[in-house]
N, C-alpha and C. Protein backbone atom coordinates (compact mmCIF):
# COMPACT_ATOMS: atom_id res chain seq x y z
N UNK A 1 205.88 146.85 -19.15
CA UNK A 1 205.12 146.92 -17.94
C UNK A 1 204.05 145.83 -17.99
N UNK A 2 203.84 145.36 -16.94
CA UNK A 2 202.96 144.01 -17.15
C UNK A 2 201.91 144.41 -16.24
N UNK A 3 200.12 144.10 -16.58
CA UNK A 3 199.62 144.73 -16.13
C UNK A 3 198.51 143.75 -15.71
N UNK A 4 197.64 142.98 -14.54
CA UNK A 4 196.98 142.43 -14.23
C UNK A 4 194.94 143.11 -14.77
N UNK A 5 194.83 142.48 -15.58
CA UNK A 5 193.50 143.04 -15.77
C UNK A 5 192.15 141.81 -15.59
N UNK A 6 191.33 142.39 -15.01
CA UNK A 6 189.71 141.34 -15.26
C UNK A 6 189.15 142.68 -16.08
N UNK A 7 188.10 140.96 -16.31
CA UNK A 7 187.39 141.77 -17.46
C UNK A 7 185.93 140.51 -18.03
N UNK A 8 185.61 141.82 -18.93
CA UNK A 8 183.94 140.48 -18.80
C UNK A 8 183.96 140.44 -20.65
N UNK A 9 183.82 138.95 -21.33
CA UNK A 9 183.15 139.10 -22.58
C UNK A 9 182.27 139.24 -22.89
N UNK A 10 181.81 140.29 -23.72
CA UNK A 10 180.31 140.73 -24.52
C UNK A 10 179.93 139.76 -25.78
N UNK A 11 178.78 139.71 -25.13
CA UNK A 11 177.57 138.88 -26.23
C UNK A 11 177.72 140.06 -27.93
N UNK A 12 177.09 139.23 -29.13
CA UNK A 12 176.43 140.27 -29.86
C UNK A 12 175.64 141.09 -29.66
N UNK A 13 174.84 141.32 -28.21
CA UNK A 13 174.56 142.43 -28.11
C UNK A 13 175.08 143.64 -26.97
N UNK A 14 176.39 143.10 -26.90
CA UNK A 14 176.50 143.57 -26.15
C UNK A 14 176.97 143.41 -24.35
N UNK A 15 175.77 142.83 -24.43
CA UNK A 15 175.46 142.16 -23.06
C UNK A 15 176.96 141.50 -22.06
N UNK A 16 177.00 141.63 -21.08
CA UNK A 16 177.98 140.74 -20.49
C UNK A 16 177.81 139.37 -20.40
N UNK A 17 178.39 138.55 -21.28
CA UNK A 17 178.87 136.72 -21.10
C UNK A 17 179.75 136.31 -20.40
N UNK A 18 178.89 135.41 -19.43
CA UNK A 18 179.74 134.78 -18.74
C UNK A 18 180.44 135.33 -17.38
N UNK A 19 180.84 135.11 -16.72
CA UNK A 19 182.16 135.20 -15.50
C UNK A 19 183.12 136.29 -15.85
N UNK A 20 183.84 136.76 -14.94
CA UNK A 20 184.45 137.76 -15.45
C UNK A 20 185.81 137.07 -15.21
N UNK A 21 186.74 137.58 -16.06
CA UNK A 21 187.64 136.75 -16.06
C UNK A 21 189.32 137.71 -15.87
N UNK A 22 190.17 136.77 -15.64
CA UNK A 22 191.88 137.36 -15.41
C UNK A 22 192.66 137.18 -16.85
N UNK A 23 193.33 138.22 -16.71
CA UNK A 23 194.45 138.03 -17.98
C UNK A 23 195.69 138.59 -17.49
N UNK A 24 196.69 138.65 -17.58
CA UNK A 24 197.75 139.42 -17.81
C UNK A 24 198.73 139.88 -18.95
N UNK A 25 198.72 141.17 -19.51
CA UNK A 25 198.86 141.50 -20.66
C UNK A 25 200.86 142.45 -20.79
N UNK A 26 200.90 142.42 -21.54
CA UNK A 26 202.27 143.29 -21.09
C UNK A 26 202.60 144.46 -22.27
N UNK A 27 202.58 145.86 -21.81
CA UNK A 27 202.23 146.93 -22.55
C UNK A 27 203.66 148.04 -22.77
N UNK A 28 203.92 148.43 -23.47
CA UNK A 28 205.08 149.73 -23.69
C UNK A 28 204.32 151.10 -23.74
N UNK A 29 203.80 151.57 -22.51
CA UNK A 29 203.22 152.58 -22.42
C UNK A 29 203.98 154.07 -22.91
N UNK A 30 203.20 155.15 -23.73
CA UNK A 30 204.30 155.98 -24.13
C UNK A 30 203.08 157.53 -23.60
N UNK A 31 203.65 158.38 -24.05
CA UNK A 31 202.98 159.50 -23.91
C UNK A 31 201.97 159.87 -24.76
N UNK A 32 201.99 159.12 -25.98
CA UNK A 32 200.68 159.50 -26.85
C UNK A 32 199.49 158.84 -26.83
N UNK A 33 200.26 157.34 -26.36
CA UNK A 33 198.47 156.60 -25.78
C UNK A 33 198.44 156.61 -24.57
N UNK A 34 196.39 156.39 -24.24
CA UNK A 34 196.66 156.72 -22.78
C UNK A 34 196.60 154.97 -22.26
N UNK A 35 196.77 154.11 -21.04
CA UNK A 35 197.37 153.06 -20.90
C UNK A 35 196.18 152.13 -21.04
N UNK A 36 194.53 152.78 -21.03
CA UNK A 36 193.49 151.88 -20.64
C UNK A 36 193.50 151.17 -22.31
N UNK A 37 193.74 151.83 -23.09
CA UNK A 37 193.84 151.89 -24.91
C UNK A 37 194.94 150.84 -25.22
N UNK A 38 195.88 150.69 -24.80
CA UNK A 38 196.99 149.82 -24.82
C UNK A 38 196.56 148.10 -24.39
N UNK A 39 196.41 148.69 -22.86
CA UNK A 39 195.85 147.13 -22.54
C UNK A 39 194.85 146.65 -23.14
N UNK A 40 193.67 147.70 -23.83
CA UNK A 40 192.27 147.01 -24.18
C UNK A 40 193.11 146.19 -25.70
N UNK A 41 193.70 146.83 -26.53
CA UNK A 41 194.39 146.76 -27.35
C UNK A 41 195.15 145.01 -26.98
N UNK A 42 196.19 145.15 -26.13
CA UNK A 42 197.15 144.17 -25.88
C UNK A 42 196.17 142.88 -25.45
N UNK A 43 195.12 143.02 -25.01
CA UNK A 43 194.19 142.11 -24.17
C UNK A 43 193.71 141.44 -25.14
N UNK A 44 193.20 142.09 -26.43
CA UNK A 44 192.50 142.04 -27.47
C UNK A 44 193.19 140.93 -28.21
N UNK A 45 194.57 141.55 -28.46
CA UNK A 45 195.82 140.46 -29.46
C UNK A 45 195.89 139.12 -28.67
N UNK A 46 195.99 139.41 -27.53
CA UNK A 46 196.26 138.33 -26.68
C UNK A 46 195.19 137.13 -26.82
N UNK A 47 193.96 137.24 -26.25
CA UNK A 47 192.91 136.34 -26.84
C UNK A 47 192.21 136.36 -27.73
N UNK A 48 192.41 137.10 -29.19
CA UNK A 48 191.97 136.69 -30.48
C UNK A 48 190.66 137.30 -30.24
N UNK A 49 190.24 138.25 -29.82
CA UNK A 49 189.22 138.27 -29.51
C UNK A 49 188.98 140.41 -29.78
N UNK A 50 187.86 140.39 -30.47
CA UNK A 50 187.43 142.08 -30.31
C UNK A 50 187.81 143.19 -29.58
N UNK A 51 188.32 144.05 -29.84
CA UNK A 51 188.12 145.26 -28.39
C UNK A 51 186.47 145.29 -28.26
N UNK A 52 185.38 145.50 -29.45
CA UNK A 52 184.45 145.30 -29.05
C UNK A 52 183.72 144.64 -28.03
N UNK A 53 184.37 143.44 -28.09
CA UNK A 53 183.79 142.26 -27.35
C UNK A 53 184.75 142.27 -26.35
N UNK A 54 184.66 142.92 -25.43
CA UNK A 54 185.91 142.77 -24.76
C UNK A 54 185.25 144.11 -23.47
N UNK A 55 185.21 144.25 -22.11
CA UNK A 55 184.80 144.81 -21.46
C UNK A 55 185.88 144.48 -19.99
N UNK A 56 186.49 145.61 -19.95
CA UNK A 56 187.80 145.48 -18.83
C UNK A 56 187.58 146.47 -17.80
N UNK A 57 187.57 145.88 -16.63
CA UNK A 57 186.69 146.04 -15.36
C UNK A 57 187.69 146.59 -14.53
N UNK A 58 189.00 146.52 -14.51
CA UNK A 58 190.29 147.05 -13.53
C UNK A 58 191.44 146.13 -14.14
N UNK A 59 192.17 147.53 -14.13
CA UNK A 59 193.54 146.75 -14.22
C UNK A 59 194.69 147.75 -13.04
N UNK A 60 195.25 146.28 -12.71
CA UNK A 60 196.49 146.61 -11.37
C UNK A 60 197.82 146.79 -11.61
C-alpha cells in the first residue's frame, strides 16, 4: 500500500525545522501494527533519518 505523507523535521530540541515536507512511503499493513507506526517507521528507513526526528502531519 503506498501512502502519501507530509511531515515536519525536528530540531534537537525538538522544535519543528524547516518547511514541512512530502514523501511517499510504501507499507504491508497487518493487524498487529497500527498503520501510523508503519509509515513513521517506513518514512524513517526511507530518509535515514530518526522516528524521533521525524513529525508526520497526515498521511493520504
Amino acid at each position: 500500500m503506498k501512502i502519501k505523507v507530509s511531515y515536519y523535521c525536528l530540531d534537537s530540541n525538538g522544535m519543528l525545522e524547516g518547511l514541512q515536507k512530502y514523501e511517499q512511503v510504501e507499507i504491508n499493513p497487518d493487524l498487529a501494527g497500527g498503520v501510523r507506526k508503519l509509515v513513521e517507521e517506513a518514512l524513517s528507513k526511507k530518509l535515514y533519518i530518526s522516528k524521533k526526528k521525524l513529525k508526520v502531519i497526515s498521511m493520504t
